[in-house]
Structures are given as structure tokens and as C-alpha cells.
PDB file of N, CA and C in Angstrom:
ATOM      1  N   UNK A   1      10.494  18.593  10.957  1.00  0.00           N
ATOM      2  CA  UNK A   1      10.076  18.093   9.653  1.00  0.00           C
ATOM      3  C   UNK A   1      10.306  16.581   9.533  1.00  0.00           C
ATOM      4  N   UNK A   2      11.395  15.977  10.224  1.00  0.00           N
ATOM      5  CA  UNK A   2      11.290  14.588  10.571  1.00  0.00           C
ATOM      6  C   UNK A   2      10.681  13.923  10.462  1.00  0.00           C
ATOM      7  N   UNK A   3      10.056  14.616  11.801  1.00  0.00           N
ATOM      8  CA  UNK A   3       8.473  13.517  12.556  1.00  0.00           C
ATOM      9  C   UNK A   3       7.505  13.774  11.288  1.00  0.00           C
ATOM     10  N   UNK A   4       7.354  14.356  10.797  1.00  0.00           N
ATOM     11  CA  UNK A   4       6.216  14.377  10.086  1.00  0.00           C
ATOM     12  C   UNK A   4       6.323  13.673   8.649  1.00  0.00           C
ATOM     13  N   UNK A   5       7.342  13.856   8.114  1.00  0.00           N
ATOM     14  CA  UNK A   5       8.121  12.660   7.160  1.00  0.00           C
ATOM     15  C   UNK A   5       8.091  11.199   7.435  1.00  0.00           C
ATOM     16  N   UNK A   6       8.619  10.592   8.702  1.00  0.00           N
ATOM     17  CA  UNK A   6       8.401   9.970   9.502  1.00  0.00           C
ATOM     18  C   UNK A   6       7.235   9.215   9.750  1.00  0.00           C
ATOM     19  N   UNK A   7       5.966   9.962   9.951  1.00  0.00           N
ATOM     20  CA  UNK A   7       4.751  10.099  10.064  1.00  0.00           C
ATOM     21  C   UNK A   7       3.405   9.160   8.898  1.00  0.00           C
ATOM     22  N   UNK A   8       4.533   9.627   7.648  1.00  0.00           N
ATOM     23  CA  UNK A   8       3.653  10.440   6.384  1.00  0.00           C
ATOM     24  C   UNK A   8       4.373   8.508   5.984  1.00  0.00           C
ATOM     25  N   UNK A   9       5.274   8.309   6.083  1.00  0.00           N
ATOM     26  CA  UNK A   9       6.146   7.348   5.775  1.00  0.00           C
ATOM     27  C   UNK A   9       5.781   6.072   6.385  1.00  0.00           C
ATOM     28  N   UNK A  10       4.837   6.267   7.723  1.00  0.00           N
ATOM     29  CA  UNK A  10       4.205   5.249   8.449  1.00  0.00           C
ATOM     30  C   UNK A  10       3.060   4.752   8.338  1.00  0.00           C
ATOM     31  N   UNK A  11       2.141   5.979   7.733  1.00  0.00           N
ATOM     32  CA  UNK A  11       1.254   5.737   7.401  1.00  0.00           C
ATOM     33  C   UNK A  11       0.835   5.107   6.255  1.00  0.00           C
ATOM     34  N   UNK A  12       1.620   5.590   5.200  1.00  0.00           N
ATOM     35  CA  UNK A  12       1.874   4.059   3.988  1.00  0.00           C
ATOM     36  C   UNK A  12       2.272   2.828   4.255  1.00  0.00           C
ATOM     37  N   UNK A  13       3.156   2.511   4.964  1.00  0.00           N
ATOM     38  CA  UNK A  13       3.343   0.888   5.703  1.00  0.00           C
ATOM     39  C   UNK A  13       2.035   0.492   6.215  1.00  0.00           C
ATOM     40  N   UNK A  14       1.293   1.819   7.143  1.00  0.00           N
ATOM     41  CA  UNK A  14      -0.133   0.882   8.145  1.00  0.00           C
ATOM     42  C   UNK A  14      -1.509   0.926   6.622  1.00  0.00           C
ATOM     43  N   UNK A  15      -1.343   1.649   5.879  1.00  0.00           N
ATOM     44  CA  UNK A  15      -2.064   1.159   4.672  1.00  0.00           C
ATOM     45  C   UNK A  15      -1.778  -0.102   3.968  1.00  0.00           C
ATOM     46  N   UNK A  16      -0.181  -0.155   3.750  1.00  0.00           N
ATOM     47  CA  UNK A  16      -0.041  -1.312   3.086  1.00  0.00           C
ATOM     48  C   UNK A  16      -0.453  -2.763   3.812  1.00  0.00           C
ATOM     49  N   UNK A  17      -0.200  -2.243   4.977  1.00  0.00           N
ATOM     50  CA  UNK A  17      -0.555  -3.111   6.368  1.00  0.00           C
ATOM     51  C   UNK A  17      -2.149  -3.458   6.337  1.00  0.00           C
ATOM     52  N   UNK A  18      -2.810  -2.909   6.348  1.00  0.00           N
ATOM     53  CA  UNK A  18      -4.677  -2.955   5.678  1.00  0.00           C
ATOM     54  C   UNK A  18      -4.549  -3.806   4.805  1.00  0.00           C
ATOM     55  N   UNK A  19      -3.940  -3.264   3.382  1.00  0.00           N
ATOM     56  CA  UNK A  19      -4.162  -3.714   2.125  1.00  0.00           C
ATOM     57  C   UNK A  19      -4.259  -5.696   2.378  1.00  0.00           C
ATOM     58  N   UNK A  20      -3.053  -5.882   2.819  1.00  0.00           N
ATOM     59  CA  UNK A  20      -2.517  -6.964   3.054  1.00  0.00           C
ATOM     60  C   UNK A  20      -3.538  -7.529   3.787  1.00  0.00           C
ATOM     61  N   UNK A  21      -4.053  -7.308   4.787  1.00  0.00           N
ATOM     62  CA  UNK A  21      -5.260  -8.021   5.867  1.00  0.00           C
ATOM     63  C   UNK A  21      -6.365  -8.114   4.923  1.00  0.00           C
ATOM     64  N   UNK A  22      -6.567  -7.103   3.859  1.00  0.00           N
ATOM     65  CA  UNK A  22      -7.866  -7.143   3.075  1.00  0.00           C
ATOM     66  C   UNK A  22      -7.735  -8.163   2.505  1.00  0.00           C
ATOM     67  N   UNK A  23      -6.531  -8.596   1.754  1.00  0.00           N
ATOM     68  CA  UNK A  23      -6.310  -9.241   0.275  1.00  0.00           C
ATOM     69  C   UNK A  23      -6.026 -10.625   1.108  1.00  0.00           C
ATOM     70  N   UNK A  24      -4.934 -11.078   1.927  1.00  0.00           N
ATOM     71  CA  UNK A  24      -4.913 -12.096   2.549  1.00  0.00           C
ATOM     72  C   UNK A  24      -5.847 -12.945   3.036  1.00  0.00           C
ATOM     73  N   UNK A  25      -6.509 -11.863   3.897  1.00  0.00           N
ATOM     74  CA  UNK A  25      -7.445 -12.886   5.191  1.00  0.00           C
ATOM     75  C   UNK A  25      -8.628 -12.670   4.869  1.00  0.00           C
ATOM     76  N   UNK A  26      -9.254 -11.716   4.330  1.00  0.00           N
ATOM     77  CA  UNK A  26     -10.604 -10.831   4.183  1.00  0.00           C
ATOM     78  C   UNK A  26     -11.358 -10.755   3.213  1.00  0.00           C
ATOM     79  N   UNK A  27     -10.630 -11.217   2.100  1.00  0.00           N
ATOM     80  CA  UNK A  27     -11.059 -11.543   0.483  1.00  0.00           C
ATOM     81  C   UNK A  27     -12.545 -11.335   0.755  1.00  0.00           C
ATOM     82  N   UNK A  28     -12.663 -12.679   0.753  1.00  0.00           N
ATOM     83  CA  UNK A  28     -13.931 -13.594   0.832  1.00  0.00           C
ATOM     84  C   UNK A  28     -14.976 -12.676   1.782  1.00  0.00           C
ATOM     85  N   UNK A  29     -14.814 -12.169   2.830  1.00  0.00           N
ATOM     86  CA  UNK A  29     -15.702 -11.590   4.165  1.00  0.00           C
ATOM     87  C   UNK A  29     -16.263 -10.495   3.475  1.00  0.00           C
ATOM     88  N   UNK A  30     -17.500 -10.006   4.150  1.00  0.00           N
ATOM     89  CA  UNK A  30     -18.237  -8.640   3.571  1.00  0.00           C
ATOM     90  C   UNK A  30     -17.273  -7.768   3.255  1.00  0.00           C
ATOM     91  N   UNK A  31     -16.413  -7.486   4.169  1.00  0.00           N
ATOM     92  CA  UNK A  31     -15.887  -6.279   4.662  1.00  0.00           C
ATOM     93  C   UNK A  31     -14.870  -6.123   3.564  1.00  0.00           C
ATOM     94  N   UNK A  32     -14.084  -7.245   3.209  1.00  0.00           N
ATOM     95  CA  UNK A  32     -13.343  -8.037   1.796  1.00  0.00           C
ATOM     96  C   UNK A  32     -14.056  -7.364   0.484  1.00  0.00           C
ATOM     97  N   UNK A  33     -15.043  -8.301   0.658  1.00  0.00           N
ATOM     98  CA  UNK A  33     -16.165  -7.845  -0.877  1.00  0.00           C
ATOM     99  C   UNK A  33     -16.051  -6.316  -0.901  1.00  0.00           C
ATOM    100  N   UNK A  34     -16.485  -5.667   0.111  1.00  0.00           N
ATOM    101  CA  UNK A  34     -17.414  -4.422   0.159  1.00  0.00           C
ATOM    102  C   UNK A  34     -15.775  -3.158  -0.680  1.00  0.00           C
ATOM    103  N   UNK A  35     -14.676  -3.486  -0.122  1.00  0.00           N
ATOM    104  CA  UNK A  35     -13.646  -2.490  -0.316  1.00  0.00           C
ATOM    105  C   UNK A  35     -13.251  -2.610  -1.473  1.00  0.00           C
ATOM    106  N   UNK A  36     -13.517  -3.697  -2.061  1.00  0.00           N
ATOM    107  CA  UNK A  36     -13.148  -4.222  -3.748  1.00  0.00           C
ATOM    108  C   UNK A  36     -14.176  -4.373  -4.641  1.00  0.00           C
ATOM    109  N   UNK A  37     -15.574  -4.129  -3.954  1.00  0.00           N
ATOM    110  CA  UNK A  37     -16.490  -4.216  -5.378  1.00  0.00           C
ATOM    111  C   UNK A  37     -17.156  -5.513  -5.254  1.00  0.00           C
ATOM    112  N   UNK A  38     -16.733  -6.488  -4.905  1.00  0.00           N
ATOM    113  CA  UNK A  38     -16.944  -8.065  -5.554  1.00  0.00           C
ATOM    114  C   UNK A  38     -18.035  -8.312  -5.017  1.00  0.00           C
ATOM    115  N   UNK A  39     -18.108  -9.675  -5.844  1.00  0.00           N
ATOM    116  CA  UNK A  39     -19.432 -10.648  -5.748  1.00  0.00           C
ATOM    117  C   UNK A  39     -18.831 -12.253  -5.072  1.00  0.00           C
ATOM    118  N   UNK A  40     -19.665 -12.663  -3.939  1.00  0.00           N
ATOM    119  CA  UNK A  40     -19.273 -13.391  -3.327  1.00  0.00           C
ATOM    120  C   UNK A  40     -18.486 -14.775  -4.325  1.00  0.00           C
ATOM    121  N   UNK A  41     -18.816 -14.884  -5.281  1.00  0.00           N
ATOM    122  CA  UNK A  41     -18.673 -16.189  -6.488  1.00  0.00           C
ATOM    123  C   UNK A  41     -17.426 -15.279  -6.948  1.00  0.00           C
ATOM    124  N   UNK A  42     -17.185 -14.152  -7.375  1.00  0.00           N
ATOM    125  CA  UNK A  42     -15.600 -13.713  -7.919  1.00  0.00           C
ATOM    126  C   UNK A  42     -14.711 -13.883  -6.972  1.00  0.00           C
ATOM    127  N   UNK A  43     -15.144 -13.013  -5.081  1.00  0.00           N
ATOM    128  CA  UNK A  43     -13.882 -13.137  -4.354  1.00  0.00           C
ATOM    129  C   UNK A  43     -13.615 -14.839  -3.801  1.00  0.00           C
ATOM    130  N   UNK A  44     -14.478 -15.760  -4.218  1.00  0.00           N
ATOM    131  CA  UNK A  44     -14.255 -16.769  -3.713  1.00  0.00           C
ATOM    132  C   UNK A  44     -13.166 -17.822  -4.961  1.00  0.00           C
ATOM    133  N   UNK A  45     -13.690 -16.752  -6.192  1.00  0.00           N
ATOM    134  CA  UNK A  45     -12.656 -17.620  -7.383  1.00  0.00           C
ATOM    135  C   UNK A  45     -10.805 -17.248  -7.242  1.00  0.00           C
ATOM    136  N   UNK A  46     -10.964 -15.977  -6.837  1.00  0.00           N
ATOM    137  CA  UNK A  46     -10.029 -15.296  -6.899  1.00  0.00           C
ATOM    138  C   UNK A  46      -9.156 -15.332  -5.413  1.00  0.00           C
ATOM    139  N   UNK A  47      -9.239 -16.147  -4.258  1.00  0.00           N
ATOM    140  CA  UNK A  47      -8.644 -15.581  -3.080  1.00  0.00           C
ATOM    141  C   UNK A  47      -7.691 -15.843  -3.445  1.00  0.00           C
ATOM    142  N   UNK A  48      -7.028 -16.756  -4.266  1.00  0.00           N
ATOM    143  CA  UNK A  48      -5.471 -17.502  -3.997  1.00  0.00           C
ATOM    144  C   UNK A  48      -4.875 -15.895  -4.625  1.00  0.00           C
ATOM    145  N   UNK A  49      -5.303 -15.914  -5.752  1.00  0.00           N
ATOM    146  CA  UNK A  49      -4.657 -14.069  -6.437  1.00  0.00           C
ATOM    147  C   UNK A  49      -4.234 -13.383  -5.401  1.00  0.00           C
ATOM    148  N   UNK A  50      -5.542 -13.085  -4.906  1.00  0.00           N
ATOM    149  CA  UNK A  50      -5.813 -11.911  -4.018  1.00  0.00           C
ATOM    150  C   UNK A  50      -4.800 -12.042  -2.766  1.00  0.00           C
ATOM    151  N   UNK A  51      -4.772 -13.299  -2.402  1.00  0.00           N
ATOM    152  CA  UNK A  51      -3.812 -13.358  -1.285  1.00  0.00           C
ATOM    153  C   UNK A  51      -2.283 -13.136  -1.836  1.00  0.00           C
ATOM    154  N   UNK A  52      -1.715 -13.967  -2.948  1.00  0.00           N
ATOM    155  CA  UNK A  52      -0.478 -13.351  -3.367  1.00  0.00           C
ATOM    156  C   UNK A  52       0.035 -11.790  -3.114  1.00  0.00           C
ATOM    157  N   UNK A  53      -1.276 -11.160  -4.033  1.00  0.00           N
ATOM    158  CA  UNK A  53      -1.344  -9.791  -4.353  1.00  0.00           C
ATOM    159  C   UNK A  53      -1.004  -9.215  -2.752  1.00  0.00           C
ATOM    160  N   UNK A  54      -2.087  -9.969  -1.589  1.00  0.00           N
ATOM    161  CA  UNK A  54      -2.204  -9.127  -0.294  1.00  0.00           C
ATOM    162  C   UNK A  54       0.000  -9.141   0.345  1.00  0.00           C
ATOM    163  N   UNK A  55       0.342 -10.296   0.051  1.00  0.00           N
ATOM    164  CA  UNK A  55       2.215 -11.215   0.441  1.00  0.00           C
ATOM    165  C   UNK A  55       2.811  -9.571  -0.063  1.00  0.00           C
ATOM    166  N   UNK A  56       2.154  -9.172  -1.458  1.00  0.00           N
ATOM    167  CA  UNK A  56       3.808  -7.911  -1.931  1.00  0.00           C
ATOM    168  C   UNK A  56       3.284  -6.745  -1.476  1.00  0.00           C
ATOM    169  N   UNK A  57       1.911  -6.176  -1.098  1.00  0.00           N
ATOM    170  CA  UNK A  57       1.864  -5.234  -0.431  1.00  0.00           C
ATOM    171  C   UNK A  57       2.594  -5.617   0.974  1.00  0.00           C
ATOM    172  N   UNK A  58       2.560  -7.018   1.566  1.00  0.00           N
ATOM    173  CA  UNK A  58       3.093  -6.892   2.808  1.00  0.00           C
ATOM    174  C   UNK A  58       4.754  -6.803   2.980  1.00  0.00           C
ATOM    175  N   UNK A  59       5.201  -6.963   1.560  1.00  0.00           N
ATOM    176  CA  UNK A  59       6.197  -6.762   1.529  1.00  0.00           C
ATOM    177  C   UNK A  59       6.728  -4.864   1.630  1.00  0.00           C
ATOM    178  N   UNK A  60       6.390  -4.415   0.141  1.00  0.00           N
ATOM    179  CA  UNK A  60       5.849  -2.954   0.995  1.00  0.00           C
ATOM    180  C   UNK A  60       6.133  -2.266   2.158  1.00  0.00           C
ATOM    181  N   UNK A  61       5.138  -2.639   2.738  1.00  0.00           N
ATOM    182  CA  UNK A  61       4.971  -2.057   4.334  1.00  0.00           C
ATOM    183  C   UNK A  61       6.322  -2.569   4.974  1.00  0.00           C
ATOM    184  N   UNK A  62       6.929  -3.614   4.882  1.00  0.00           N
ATOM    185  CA  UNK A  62       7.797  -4.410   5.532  1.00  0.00           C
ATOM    186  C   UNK A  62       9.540  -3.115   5.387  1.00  0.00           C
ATOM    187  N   UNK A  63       9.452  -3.391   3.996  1.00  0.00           N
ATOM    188  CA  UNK A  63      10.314  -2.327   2.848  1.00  0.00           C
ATOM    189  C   UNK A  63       9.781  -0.676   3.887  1.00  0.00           C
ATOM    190  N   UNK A  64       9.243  -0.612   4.004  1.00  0.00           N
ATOM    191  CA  UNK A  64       8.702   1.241   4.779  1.00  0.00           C
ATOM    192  C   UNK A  64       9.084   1.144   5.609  1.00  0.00           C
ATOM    193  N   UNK A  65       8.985   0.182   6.703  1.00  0.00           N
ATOM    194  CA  UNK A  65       8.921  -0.191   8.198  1.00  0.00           C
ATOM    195  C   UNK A  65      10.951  -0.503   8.416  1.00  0.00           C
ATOM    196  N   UNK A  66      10.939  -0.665   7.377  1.00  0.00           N
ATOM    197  CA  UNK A  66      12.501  -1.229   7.515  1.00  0.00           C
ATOM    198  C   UNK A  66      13.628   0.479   7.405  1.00  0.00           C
ATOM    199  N   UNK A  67      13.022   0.721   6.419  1.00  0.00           N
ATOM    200  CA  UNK A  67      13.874   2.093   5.993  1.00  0.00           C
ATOM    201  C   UNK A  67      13.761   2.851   7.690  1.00  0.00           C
ATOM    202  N   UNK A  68      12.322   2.921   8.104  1.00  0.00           N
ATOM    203  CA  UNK A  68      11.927   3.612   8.985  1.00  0.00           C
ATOM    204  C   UNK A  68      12.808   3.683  10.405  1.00  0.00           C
ATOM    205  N   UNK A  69      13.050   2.545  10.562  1.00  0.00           N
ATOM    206  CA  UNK A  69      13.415   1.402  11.464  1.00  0.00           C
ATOM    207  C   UNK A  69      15.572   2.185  11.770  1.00  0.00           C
ATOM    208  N   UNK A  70      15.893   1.746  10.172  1.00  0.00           N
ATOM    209  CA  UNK A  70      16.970   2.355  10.387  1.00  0.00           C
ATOM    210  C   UNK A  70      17.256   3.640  10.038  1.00  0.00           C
ATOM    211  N   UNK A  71      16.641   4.482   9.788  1.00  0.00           N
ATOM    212  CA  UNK A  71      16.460   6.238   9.650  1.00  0.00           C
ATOM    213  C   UNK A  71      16.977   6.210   7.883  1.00  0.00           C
ATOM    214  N   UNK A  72      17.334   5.345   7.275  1.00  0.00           N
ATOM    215  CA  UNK A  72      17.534   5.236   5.759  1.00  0.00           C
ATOM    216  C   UNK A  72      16.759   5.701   4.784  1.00  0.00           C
ATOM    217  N   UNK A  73      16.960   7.013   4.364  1.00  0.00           N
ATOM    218  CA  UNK A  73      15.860   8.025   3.698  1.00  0.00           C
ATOM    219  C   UNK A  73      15.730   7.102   2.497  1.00  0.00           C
ATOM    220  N   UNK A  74      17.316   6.644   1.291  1.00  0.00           N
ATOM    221  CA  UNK A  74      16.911   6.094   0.569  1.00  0.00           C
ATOM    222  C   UNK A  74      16.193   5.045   0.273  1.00  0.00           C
ATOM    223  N   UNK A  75      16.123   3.629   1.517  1.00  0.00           N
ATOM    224  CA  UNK A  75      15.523   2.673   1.114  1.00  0.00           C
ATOM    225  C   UNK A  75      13.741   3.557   1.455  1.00  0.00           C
ATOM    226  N   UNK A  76      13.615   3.906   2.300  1.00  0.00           N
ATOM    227  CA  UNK A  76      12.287   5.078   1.913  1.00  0.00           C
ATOM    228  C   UNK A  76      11.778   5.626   1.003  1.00  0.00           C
ATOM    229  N   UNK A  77      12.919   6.366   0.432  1.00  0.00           N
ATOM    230  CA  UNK A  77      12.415   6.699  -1.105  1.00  0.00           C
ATOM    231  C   UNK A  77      12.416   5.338  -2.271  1.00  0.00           C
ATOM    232  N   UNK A  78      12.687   4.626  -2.026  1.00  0.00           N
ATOM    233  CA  UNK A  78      12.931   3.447  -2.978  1.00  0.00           C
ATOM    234  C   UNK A  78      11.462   2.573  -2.856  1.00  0.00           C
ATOM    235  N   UNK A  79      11.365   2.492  -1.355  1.00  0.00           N
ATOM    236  CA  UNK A  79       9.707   1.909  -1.348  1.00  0.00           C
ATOM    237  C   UNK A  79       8.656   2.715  -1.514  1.00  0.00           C
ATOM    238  N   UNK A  80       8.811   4.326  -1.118  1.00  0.00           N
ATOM    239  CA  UNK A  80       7.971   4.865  -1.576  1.00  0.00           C
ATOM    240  C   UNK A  80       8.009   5.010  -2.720  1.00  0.00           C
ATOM    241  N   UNK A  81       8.464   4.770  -3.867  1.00  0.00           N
ATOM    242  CA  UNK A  81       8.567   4.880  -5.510  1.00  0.00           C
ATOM    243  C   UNK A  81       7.912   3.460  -6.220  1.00  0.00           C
ATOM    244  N   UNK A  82       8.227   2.818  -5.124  1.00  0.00           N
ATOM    245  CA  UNK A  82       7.418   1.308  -5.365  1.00  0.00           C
ATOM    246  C   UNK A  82       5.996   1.424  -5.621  1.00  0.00           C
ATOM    247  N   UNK A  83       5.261   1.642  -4.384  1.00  0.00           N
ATOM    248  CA  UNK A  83       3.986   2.267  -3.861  1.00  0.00           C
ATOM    249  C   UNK A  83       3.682   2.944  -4.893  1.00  0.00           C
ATOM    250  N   UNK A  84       4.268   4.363  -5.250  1.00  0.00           N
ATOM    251  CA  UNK A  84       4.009   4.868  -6.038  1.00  0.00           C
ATOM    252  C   UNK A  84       3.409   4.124  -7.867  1.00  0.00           C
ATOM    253  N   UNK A  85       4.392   3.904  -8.176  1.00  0.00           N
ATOM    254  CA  UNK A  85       4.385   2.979  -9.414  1.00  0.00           C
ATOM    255  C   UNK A  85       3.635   2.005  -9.767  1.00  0.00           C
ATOM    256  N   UNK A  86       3.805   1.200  -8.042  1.00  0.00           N
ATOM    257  CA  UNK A  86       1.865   0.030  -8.082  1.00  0.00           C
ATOM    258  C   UNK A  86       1.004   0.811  -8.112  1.00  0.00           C
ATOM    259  N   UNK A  87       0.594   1.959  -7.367  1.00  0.00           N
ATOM    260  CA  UNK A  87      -0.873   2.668  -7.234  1.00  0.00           C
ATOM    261  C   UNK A  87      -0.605   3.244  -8.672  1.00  0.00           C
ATOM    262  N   UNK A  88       0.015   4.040  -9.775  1.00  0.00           N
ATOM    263  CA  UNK A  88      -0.140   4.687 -10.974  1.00  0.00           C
ATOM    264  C   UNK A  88      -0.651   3.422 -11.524  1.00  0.00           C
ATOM    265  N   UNK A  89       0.104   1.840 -11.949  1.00  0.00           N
ATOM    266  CA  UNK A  89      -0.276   1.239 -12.492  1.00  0.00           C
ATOM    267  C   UNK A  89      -1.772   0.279 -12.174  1.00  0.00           C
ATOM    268  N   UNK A  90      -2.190   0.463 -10.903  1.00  0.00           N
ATOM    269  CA  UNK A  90      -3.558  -0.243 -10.543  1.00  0.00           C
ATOM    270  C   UNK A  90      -4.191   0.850 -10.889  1.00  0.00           C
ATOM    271  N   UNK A  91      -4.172   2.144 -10.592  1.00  0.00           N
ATOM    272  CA  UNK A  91      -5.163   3.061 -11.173  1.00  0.00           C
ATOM    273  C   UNK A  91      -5.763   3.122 -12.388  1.00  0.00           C
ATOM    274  N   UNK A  92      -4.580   2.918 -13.606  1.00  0.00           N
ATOM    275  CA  UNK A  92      -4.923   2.716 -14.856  1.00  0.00           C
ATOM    276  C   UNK A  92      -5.428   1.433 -15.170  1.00  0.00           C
ATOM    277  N   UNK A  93      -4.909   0.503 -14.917  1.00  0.00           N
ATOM    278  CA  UNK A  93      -5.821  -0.924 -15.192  1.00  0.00           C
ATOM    279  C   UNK A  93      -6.307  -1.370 -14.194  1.00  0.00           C
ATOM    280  N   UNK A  94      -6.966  -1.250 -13.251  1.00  0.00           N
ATOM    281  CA  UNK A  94      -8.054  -1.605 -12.196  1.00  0.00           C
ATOM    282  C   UNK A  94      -9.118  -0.802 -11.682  1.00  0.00           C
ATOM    283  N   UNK A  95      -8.599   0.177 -11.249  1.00  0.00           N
ATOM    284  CA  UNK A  95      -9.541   1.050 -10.177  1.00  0.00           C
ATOM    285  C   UNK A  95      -8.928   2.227 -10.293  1.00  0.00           C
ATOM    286  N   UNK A  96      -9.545   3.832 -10.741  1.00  0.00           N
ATOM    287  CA  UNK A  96      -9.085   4.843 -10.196  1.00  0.00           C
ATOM    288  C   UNK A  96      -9.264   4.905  -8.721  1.00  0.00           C
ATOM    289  N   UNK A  97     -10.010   4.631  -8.299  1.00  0.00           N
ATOM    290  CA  UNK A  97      -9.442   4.411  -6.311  1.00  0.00           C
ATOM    291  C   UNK A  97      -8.158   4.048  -5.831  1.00  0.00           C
ATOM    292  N   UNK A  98      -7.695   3.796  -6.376  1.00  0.00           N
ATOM    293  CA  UNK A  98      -6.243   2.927  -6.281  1.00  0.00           C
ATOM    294  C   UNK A  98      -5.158   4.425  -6.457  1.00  0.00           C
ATOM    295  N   UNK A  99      -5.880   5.875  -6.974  1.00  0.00           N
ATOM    296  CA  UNK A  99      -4.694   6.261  -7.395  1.00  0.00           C
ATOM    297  C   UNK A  99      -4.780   7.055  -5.652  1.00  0.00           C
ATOM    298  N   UNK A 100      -5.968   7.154  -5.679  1.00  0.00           N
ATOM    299  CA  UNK A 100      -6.386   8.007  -4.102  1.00  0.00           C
ATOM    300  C   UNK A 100      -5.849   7.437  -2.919  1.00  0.00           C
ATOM    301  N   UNK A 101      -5.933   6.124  -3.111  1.00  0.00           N
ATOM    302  CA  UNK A 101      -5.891   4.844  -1.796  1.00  0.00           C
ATOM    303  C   UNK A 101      -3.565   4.583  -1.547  1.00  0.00           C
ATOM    304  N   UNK A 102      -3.673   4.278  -3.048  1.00  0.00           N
ATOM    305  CA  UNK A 102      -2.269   3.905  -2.964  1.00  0.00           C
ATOM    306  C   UNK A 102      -1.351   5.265  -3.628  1.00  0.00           C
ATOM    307  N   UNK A 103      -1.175   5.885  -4.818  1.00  0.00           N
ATOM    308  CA  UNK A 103      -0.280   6.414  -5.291  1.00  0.00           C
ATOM    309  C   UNK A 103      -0.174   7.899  -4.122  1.00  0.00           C
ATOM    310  N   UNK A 104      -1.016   8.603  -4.145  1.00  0.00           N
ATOM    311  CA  UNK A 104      -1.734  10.088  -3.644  1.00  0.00           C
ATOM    312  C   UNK A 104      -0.827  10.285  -2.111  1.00  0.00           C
ATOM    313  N   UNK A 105      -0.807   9.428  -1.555  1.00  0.00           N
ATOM    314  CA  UNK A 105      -0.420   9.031  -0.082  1.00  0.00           C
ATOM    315  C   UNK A 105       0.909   8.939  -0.482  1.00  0.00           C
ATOM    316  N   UNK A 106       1.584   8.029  -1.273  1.00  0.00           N
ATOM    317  CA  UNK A 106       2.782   7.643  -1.499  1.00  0.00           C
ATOM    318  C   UNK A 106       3.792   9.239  -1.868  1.00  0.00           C
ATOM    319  N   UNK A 107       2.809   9.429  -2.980  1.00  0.00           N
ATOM    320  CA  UNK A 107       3.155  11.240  -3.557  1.00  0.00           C
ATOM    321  C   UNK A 107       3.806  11.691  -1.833  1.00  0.00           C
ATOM    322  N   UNK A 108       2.541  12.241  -1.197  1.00  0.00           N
ATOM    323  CA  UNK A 108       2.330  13.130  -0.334  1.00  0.00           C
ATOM    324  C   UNK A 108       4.080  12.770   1.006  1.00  0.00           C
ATOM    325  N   UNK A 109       4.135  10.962   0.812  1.00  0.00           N
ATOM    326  CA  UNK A 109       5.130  10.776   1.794  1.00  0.00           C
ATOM    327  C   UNK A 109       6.655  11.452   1.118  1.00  0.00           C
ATOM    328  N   UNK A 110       6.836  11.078  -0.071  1.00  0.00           N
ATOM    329  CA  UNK A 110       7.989  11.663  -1.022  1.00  0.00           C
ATOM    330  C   UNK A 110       8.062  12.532  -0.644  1.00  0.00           C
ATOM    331  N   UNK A 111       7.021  13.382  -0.997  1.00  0.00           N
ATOM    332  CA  UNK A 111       7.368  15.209  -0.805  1.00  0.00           C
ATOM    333  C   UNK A 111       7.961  15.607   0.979  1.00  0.00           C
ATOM    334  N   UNK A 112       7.390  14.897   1.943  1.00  0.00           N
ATOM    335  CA  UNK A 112       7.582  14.985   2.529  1.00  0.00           C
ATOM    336  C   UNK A 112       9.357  14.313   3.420  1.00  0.00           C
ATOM    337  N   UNK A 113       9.477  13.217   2.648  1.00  0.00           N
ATOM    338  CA  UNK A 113      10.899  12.693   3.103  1.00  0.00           C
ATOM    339  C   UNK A 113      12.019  14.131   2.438  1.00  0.00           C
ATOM    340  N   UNK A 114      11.370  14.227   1.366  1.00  0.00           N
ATOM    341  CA  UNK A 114      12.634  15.060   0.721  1.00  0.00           C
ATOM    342  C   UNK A 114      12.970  16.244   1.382  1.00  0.00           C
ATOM    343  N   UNK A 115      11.512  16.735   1.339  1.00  0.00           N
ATOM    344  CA  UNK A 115      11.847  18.069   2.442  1.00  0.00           C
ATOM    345  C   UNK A 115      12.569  17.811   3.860  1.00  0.00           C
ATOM    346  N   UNK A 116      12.540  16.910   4.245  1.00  0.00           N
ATOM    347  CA  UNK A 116      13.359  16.487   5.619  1.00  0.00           C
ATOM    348  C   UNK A 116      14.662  16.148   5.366  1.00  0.00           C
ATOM    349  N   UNK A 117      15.218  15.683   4.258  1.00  0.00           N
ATOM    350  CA  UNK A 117      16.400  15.153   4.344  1.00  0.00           C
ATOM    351  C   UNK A 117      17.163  16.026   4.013  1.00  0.00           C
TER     352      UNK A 117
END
């Protein structure tokens, strides 16, 4: 049940890990536009945001990767509650995609650390 906790726990870091490449480097690029909706004139007003925004998801992943790193269920549960709490709150004021993309995953890793520990 570990590994799969483990697993579930990694795979939110390599999302947050995305997120971050999207929002950082990618804004502006189709591939940028296409995952967020935008219009080349918004993601070009908005990169400096967007890149901030991309710095605390990379923090995030960093926070997952770290717990992971030293087998520390709580700092795990602490970033996964993070995750959690950004994806509830982008869902409601941004994007319901956000609850699928970020919270849903985050859920799914919880359930899964707890049952392991």
C-alpha cells in the first residue's frame, strides 16, 4: 500500500511539475493558450501573473517531492491539503477544471497516504 501511496503522491508533484512548465515557460505558446483557454493578447498581458502563479505550484511539487524524499507522511499530508485547498479554491473562482486537474488527484493521494500509514 506504500508504493501506491507513494505513487499517487508523485503523481501530484509531476502535475504540479506540468502546471509550473505551463504557467512559467509556456504561457504565451499554443500549447500555453490551448490548456488555459486564452487569447494570444490576454496570455501575453498576463505572463508575469502566470509565471508567479507557475513559482508556488513549483513550490508544491517541491513540498511533495520533499515529504516523499524523506518518507514524512505528515509533510505529505500537509502539501497534499495545500493542493487540495488551491484546486477547491481555483475551481470556484476560475475553472471547474481545476477541481478535476488539481483538487480530485490531491483527494485521491490523501486517501491513499492514510490508508498506508
Amino acid at each position: 500500500m506504500t508504493i501506491v501511496a507513494n505513487l499517487l503522491v508523485g503523481l501530484v508533484a509531476l502535475i504540479h511539475l506540468y502546471i509550473l512548465l505551463l504557467e512559467m515557460f509556456w504561457w504565451t505558446t499554443p500549447k500555453g493558450r490551448k490548456a488555459f483557454g486564452l487569447t494570444p493578447e490576454f496570455a501575453e498581458a498576463t505572463k508575469v501573473l502566470a509565471a508567479n502563479q507557475g513559482l508556488y505550484n513549483g513550490f508544491l511539487a517541491a513540498g511533495l517531492l520533499w515529504g516523499l524524499a524523506r518518507g514524512d507522511v505528515p509533510t505529505q499530508l500537509f502539501f497534499l491539503g495545500c493542493v487540495l485547498v488551491a484546486g477547491l479554491y481555483g475551481a470556484a473562482t476560475a475553472s471547474r477544471k481545476i477541481l478535476y486537474v488539481q483538487a480530485l488527484p490531491a483527494i485521491i493521494a490523501i486517501a491513499g497516504v492514510l490508508a498506508a500509514w
